[in-house]
C-alpha atoms as a PDB file:
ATOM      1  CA  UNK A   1     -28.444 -17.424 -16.444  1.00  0.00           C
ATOM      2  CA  UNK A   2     -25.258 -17.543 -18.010  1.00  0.00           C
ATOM      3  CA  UNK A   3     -23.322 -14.903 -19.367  1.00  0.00           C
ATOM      4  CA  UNK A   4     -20.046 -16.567 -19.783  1.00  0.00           C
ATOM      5  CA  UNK A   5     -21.421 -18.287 -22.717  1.00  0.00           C
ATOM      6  CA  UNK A   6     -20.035 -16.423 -25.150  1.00  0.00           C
ATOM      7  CA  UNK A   7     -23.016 -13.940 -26.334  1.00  0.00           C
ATOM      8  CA  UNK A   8     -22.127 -10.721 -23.853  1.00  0.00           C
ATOM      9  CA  UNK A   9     -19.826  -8.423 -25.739  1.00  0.00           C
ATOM     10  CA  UNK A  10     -17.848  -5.495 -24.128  1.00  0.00           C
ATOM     11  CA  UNK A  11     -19.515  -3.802 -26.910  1.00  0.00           C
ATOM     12  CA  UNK A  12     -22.775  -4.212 -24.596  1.00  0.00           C
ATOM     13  CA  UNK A  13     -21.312  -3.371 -21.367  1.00  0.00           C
ATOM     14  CA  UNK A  14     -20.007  -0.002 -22.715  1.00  0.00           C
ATOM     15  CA  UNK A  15     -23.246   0.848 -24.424  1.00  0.00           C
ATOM     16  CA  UNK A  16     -25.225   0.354 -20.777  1.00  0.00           C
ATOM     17  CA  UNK A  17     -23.123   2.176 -18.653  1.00  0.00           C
ATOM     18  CA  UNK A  18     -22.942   5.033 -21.680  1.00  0.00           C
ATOM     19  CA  UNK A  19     -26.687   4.852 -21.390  1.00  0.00           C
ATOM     20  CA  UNK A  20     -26.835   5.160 -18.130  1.00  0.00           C
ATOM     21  CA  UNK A  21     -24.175   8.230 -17.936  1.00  0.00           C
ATOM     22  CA  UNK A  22     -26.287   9.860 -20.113  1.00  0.00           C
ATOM     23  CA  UNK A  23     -29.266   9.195 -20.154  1.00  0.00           C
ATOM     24  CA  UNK A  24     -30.579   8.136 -23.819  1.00  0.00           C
ATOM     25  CA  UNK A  25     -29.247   5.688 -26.593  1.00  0.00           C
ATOM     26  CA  UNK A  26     -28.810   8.949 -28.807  1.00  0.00           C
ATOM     27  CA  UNK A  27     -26.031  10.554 -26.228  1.00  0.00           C
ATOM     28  CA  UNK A  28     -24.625   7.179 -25.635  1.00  0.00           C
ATOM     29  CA  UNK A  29     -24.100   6.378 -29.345  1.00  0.00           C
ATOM     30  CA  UNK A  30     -22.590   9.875 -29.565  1.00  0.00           C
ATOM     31  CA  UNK A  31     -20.452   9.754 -26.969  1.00  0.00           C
ATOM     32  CA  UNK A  32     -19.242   5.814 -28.210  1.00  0.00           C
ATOM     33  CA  UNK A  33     -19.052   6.896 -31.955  1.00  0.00           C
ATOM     34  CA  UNK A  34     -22.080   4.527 -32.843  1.00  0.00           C
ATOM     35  CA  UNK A  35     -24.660   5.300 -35.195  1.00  0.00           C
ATOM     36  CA  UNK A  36     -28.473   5.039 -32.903  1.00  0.00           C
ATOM     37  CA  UNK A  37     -29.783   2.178 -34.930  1.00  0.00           C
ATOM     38  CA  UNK A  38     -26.689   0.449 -33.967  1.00  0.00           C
ATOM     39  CA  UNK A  39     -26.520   1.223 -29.873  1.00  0.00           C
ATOM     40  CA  UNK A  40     -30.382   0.328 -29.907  1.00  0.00           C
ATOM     41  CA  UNK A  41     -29.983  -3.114 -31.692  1.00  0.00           C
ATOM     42  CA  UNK A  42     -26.642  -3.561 -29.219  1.00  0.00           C
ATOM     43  CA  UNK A  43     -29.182  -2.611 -26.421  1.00  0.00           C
ATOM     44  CA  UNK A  44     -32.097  -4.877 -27.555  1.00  0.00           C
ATOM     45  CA  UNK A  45     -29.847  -7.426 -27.903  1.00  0.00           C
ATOM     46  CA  UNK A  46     -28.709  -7.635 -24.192  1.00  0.00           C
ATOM     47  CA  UNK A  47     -32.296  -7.198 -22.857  1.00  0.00           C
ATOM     48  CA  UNK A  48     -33.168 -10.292 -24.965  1.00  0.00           C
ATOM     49  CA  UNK A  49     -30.070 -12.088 -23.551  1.00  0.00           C
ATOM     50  CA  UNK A  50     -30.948 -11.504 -19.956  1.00  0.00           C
ATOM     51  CA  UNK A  51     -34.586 -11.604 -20.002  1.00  0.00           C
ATOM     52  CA  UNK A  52     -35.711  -8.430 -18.855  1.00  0.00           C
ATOM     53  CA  UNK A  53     -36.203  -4.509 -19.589  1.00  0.00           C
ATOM     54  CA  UNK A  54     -32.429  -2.651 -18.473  1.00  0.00           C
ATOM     55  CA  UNK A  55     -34.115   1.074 -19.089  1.00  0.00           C
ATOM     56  CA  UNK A  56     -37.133   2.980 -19.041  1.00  0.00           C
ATOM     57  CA  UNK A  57     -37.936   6.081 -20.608  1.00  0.00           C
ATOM     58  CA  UNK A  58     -39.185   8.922 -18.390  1.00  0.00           C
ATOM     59  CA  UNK A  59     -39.916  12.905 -19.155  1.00  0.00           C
ATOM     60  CA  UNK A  60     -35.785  13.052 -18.870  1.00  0.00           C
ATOM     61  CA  UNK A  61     -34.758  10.396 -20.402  1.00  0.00           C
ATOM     62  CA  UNK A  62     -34.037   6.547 -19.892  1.00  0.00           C
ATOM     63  CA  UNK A  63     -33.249   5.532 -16.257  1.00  0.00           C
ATOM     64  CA  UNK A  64     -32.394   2.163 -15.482  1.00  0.00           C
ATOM     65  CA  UNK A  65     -34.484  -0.293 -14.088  1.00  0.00           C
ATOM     66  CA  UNK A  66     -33.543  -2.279 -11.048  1.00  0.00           C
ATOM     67  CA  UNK A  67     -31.996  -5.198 -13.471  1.00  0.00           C
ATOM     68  CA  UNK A  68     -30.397  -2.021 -15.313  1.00  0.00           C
ATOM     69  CA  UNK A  69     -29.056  -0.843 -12.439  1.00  0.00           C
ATOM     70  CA  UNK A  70     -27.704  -4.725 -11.055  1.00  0.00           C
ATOM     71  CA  UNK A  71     -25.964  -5.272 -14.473  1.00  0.00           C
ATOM     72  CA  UNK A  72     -24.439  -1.657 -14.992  1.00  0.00           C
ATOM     73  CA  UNK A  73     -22.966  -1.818 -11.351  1.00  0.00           C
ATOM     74  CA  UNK A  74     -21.393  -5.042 -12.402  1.00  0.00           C
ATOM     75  CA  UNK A  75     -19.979  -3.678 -16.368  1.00  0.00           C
ATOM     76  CA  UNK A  76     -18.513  -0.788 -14.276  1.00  0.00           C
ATOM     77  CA  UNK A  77     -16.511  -2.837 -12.264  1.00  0.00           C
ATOM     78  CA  UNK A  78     -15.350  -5.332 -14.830  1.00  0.00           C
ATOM     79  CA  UNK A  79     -14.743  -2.239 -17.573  1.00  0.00           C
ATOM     80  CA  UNK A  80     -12.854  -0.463 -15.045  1.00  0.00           C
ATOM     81  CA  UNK A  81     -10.404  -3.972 -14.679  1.00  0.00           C
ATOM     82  CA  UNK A  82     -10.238  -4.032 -17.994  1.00  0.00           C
ATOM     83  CA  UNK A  83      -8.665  -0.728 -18.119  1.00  0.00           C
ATOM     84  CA  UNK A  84      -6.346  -1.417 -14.890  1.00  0.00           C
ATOM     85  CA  UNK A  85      -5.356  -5.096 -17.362  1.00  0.00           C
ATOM     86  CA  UNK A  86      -4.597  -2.547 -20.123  1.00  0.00           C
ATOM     87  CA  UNK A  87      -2.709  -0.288 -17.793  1.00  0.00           C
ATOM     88  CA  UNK A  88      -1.017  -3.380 -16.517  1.00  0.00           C
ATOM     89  CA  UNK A  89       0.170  -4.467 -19.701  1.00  0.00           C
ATOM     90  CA  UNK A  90       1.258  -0.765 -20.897  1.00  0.00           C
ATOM     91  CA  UNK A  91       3.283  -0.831 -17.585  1.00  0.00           C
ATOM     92  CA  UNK A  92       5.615  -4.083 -18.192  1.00  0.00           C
ATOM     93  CA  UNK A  93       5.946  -3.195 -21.716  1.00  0.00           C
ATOM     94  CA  UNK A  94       6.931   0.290 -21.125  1.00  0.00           C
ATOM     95  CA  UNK A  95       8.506   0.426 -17.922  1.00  0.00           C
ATOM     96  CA  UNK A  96       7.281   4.178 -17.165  1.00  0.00           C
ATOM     97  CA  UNK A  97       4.079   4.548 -17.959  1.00  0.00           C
ATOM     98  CA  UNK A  98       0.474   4.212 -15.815  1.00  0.00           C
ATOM     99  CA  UNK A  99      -2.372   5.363 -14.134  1.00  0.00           C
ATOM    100  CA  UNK A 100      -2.456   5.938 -10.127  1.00  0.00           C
ATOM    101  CA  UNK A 101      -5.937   7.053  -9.165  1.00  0.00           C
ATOM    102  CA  UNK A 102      -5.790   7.716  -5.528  1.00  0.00           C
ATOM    103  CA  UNK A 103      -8.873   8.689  -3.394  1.00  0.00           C
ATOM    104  CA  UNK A 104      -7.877  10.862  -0.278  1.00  0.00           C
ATOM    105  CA  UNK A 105      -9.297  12.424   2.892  1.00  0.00           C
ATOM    106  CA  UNK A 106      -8.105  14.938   5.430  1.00  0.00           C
ATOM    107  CA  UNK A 107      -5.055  13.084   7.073  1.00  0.00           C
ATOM    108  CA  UNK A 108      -3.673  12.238   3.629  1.00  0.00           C
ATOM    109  CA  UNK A 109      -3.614  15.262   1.732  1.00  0.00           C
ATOM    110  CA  UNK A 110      -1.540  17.858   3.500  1.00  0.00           C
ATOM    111  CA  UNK A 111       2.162  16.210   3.514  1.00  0.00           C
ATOM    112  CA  UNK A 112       2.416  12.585   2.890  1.00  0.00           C
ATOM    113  CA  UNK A 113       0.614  12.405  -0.580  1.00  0.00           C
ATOM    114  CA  UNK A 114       1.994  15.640  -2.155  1.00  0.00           C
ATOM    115  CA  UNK A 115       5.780  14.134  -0.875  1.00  0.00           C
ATOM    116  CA  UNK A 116       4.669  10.665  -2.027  1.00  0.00           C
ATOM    117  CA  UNK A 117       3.253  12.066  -5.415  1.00  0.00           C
ATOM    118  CA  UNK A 118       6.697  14.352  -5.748  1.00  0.00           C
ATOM    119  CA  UNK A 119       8.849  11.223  -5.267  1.00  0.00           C
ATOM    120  CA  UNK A 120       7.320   9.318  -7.665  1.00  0.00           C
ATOM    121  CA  UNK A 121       7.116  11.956 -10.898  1.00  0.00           C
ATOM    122  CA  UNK A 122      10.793  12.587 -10.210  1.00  0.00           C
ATOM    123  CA  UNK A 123      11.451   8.631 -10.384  1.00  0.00           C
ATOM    124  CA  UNK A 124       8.707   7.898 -12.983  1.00  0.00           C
ATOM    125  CA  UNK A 125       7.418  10.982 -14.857  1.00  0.00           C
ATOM    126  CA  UNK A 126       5.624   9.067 -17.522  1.00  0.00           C
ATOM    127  CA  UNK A 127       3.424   8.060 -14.423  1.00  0.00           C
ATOM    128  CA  UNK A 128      -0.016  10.094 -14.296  1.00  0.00           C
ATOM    129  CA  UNK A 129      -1.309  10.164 -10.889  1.00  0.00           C
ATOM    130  CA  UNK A 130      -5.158  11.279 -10.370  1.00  0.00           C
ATOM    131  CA  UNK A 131      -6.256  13.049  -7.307  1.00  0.00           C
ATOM    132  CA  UNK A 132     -10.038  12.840  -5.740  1.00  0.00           C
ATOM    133  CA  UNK A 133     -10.289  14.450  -2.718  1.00  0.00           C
ATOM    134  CA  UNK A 134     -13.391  13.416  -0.130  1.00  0.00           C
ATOM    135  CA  UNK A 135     -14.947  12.174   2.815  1.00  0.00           C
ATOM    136  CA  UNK A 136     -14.591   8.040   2.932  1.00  0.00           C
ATOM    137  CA  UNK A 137     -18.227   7.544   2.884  1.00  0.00           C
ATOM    138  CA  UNK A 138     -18.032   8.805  -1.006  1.00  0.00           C
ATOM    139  CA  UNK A 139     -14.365   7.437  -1.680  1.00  0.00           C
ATOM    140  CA  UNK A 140     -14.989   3.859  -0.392  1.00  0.00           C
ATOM    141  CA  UNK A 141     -17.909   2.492  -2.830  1.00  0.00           C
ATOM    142  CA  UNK A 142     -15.539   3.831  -5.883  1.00  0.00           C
ATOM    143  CA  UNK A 143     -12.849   2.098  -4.263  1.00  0.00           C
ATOM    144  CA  UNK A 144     -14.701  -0.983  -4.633  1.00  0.00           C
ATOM    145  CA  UNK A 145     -16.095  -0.068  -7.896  1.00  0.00           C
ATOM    146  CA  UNK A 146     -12.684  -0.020  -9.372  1.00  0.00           C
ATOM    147  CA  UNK A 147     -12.582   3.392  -9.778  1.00  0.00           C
ATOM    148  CA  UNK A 148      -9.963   4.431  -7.596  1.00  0.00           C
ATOM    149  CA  UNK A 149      -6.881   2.362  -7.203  1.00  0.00           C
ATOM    150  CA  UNK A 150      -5.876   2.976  -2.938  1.00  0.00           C
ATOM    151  CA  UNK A 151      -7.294   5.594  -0.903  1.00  0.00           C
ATOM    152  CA  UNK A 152      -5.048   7.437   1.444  1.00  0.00           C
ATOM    153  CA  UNK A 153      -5.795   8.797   4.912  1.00  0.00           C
ATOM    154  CA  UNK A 154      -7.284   7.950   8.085  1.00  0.00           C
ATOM    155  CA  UNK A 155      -7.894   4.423   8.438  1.00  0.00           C
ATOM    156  CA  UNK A 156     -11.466   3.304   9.574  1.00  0.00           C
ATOM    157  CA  UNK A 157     -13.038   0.113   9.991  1.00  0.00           C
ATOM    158  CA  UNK A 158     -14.104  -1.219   6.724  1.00  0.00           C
ATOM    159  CA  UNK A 159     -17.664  -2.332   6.038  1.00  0.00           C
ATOM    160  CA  UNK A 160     -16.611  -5.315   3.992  1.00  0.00           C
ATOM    161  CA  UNK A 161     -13.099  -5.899   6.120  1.00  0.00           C
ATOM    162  CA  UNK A 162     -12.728  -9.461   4.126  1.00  0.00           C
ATOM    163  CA  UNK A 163     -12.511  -7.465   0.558  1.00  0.00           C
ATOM    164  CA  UNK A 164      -9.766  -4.800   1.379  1.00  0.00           C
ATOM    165  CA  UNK A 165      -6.732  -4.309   2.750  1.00  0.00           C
ATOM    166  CA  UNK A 166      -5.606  -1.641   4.914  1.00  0.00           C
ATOM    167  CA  UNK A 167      -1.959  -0.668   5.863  1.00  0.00           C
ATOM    168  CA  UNK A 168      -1.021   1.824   9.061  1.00  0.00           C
ATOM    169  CA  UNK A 169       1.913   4.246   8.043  1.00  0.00           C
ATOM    170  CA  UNK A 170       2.034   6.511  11.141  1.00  0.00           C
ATOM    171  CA  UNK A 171      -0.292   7.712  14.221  1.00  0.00           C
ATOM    172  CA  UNK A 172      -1.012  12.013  14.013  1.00  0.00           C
ATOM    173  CA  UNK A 173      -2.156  13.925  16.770  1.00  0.00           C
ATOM    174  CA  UNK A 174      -4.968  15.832  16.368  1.00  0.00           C
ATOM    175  CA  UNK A 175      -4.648  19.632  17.677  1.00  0.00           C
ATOM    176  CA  UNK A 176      -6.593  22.789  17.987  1.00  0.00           C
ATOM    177  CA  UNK A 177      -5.134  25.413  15.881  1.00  0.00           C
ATOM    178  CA  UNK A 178      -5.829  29.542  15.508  1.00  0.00           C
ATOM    179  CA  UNK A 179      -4.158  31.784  13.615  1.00  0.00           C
ATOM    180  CA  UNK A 180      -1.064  33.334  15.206  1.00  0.00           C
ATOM    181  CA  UNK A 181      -1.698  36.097  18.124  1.00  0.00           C
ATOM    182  CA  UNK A 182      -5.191  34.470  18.826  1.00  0.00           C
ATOM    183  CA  UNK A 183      -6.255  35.491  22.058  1.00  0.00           C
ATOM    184  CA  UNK A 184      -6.845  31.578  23.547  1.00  0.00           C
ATOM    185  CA  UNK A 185      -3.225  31.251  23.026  1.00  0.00           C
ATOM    186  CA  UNK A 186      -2.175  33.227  26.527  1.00  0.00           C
ATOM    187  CA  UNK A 187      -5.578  31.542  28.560  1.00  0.00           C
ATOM    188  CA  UNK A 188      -6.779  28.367  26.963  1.00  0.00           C
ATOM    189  CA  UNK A 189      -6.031  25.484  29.100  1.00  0.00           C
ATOM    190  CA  UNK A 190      -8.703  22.805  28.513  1.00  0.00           C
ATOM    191  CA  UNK A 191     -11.594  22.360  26.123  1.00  0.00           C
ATOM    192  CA  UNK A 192     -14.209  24.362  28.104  1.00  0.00           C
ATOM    193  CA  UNK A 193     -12.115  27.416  27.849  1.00  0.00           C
ATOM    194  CA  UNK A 194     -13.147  27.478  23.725  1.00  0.00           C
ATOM    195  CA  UNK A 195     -16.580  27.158  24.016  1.00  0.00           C
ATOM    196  CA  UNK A 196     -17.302  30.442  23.460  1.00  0.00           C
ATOM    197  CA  UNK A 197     -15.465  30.975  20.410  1.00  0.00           C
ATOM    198  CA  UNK A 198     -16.403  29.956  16.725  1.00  0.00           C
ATOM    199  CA  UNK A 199     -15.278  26.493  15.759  1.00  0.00           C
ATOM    200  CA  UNK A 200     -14.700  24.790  12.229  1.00  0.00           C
ATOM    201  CA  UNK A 201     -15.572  20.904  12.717  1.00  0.00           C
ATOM    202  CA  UNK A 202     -15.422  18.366  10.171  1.00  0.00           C
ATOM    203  CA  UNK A 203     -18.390  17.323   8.428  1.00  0.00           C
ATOM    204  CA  UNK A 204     -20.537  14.595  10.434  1.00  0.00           C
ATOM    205  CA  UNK A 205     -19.820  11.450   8.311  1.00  0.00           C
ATOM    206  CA  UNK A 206     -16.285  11.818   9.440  1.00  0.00           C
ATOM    207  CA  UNK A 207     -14.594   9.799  12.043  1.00  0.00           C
ATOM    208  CA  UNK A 208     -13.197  12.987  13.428  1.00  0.00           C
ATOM    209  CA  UNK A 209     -16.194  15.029  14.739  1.00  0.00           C
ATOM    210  CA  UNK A 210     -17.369  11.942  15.913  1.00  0.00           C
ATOM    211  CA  UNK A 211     -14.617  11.741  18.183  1.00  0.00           C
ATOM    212  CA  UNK A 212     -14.794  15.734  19.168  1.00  0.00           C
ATOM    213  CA  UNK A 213     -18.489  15.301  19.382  1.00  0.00           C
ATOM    214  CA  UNK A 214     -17.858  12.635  22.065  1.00  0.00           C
ATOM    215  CA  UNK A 215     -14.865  14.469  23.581  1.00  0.00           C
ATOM    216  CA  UNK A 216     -17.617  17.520  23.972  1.00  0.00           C
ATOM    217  CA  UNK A 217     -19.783  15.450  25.949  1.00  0.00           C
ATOM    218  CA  UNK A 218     -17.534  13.571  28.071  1.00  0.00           C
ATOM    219  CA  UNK A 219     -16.204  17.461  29.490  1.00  0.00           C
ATOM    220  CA  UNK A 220     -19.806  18.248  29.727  1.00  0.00           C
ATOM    221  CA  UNK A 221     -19.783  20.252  27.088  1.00  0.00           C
ATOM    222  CA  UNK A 222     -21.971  21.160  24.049  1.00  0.00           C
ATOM    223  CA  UNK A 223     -20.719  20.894  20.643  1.00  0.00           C
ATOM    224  CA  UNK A 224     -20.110  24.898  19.544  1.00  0.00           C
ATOM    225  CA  UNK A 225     -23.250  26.326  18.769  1.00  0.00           C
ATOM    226  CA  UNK A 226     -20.884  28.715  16.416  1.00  0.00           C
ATOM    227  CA  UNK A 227     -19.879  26.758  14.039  1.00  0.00           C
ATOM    228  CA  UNK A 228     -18.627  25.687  10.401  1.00  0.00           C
ATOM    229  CA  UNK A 229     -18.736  22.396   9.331  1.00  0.00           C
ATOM    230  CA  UNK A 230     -15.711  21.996   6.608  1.00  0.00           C
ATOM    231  CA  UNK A 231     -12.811  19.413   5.297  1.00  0.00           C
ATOM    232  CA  UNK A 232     -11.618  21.817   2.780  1.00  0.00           C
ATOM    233  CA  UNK A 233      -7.775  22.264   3.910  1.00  0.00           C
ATOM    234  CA  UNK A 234      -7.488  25.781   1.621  1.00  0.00           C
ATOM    235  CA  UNK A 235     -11.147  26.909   3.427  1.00  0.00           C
ATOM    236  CA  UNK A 236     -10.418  25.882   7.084  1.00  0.00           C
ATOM    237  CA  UNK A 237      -6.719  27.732   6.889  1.00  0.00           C
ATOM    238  CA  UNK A 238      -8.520  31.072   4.726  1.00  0.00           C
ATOM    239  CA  UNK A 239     -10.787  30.757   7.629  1.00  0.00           C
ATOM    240  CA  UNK A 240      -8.899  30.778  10.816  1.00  0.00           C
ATOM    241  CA  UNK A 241      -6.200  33.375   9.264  1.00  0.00           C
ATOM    242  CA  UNK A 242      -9.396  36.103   9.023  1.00  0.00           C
ATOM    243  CA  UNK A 243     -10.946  35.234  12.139  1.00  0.00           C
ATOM    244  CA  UNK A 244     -11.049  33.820  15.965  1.00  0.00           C
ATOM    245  CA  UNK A 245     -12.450  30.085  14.594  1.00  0.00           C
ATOM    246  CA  UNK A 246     -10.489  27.275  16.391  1.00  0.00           C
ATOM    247  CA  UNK A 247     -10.236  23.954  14.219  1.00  0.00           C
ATOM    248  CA  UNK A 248      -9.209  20.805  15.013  1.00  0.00           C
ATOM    249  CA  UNK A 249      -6.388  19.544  12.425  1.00  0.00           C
ATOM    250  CA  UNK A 250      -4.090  17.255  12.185  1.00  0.00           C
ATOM    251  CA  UNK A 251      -0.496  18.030  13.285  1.00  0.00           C
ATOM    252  CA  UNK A 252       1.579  17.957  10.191  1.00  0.00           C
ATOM    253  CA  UNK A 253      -1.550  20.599   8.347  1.00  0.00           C
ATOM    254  CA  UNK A 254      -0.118  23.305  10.652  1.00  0.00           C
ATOM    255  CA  UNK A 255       3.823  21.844  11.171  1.00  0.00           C
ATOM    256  CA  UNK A 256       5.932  24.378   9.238  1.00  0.00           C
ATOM    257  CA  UNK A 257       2.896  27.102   9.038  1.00  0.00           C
ATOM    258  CA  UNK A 258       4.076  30.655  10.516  1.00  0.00           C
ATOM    259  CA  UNK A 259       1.103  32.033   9.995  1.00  0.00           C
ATOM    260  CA  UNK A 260      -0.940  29.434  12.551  1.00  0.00           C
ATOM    261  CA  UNK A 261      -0.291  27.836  16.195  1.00  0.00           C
ATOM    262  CA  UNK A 262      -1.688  25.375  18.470  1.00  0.00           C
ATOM    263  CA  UNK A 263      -3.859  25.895  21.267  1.00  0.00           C
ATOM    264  CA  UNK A 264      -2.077  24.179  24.775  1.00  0.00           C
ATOM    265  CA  UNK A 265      -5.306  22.403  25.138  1.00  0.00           C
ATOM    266  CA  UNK A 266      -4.911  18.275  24.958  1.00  0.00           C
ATOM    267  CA  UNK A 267      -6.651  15.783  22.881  1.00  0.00           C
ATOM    268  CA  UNK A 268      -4.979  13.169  24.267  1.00  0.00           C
ATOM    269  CA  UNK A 269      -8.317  10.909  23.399  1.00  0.00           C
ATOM    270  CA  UNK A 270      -8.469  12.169  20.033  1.00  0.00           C
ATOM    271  CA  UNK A 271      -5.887  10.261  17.668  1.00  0.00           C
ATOM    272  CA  UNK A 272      -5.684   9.230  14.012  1.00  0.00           C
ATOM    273  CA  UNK A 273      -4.036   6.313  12.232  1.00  0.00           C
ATOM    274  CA  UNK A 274      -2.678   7.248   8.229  1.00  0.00           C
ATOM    275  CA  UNK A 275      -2.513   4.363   5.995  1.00  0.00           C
ATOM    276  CA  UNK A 276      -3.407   3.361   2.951  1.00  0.00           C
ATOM    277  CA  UNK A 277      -6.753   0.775   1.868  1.00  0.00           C
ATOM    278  CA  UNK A 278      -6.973  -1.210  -1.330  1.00  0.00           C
ATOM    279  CA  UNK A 279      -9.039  -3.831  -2.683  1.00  0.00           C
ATOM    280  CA  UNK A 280      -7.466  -7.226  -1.394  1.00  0.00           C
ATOM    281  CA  UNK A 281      -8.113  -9.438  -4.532  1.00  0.00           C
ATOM    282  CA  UNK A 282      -6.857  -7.020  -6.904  1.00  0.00           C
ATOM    283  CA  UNK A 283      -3.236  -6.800  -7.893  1.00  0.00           C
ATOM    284  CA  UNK A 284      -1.404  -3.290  -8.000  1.00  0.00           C
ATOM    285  CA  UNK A 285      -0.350  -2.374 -11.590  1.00  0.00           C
ATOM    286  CA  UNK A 286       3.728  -1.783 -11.464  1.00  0.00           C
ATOM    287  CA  UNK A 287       2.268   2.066 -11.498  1.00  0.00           C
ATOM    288  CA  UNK A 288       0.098   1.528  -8.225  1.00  0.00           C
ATOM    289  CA  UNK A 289       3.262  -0.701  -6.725  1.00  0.00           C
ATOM    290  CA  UNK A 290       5.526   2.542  -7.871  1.00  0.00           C
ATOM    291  CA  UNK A 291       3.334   5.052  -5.857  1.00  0.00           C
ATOM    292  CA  UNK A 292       2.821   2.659  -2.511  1.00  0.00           C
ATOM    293  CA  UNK A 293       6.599   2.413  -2.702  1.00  0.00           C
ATOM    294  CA  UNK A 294       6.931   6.133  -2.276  1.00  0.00           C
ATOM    295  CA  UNK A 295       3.779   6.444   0.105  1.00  0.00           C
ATOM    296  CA  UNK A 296       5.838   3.858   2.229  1.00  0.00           C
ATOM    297  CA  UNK A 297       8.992   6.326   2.117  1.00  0.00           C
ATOM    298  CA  UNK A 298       7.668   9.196   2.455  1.00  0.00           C
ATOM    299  CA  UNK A 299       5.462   7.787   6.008  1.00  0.00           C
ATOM    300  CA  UNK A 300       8.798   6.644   7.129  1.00  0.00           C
ATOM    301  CA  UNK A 301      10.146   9.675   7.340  1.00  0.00           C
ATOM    302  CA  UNK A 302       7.315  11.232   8.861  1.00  0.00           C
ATOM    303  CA  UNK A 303       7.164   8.773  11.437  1.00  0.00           C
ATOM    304  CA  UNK A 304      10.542  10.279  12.494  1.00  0.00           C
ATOM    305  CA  UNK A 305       9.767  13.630  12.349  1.00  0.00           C
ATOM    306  CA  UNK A 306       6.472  13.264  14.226  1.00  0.00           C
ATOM    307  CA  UNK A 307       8.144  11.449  16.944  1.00  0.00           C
ATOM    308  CA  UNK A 308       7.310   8.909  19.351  1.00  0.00           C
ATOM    309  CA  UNK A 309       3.525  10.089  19.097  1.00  0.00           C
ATOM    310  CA  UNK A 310       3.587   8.594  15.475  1.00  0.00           C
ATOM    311  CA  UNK A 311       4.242   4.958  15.923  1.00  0.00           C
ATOM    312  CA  UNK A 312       2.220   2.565  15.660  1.00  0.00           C
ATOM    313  CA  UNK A 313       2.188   0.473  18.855  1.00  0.00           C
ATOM    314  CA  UNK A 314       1.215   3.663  20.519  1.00  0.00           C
ATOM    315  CA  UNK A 315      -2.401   2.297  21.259  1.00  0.00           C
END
């Protein structure tokens, strides 16, 4: 089959993926400004190009089939490159202007993207940056969707190494943090000694309680029967300030805090490299190059301020 032959519109890529959003040609032609009769011949005529049925209609609506489903992973992709070309081109022509969409996860989002994201709007404040916050397992396929432009954070191996590219900024300890004038402070000396206090752990698609869950059994130890499982940076902090909960953070989420410390108990196995991932065969817009400028910066300096733990030959 070829689609390159000059039949496939855009006009039929945005109608599927509409389609699929919402589930009907009638909210799809809405939502495009279409009249039905038009989105449904549109629609007919791509299921007669290809060959096969793209939707089905069900008690809620149309769903795709598993063709739909193929092609409207595929218009996703190339309408979200479109976007980035359009972007690209708004970029060189006006100097200031852009999109940054930047997926991040726990080790990014408590210093180095707000001072990356800070540096930037004061250098380019025509420059709209686009913040999703979540676990990598989530940010990863959107990454390679197009739909997010880098994703900042902990670096992890990549299930498609070959198709991204990953840079390391800095290393972060990991450390167990309470709220000031927890009692652990004065006794805790070792991992055992916590047991019998509440913990907030990450959630279990994360990197991180993998490690602690292997750090728990290599001290013989359970993982906390009392528990939270959390990534939320505003929840975990709300949490250990009202109660006894120990959490294991990175350093720079509790660097400058007054109101929270960090238990003398090493995690010396327990260590995290920041950096940033992005799709190998797709180039930056000026906008993206802009904002890995300042993420580059900004890591720099934290490098020095987290010492000798933070660089990168450390392993």
């Amino acid at each position: 089959m070829d689609l390159l032959d000059g039949r496939l519109k855009f006009r039929h890529l945005t109608l599927i993926t509409a389609i699929a959003e919402h589930g009907g040609v009638s909210r799809a032609a809405e939502a495009l400004h279409l009249t039905q009769p038009a989105a449904t011949r549109t629609l007919r005529e791509l299921e007669t190009m290809v060959g096969v049925p793209l939707f089905e209609r069900g008690p809620h609506g149309m769903s795709p089939t598993l063709y739909g489903d193929a092609l409207v992973a595929h218009a996703r992709v190339i309408l979200a490159e479109v976007r980035r070309a359009g972007d690209h081109i708004a970029s060189l022509r006006e100097g200031q202007t852009g999109t940054v969409t930047v997926g991040t996860l726990l080790a990014g989002t408590s210093v180095l993207l707000p001072r990356a994201v800070s540096a930037l709007k004061r250098d380019r404040p025509g420059i709209t940056v686009i913040v999703r916050e979540a676990t990598y397992d989530v940010l990863y396929p959107q990454l390679l969707a197009g739909e997010i432009d880098v994703v900042v954070g902990r670096l992890g191996r990549a299930e498609d190494a070959g198709r991204v590219r990953q840079t390391a900024l800095y290393r972060e300890p990991i450390r167990l943090v309470v709220r000031r004038g927890h009692p652990l402070l004065e006794t805790a000396r070792a991992l055992a000694d916590t047991i019998a206090h509440p913990w907030i752990l990450p959630l279990e698609q994360t990197a991180l309680r993998s490690e602690l869950a292997q750090l728990f059994t290599r001290s013989g130890l359970p993982l906390p029967a009392d528990r939270v499982e959390c990534t939320s940076i505003l929840t975990v902090r709300a949490l250990l300030l009202a109660t006894d909960m120990i959490a294991a953070l990175p350093e720079l989420v509790v660097t400058g805090d007054e109101r929270l410390a960090v238990l003398p108990v090493p995690l010396e196995s327990v260590r995290r490299t920041v950096g940033t991932t992005l799709m190998a065969d797709r180039t930056p817009t000026p906008a993206v190059s802009a904002f890995l400028a300042c993420i580059g910066d900004q890591a720099a300096a934290l490098r020095t301020a987290l010492g000798e733990e933070a660089a990168l030959d450390s392993d």
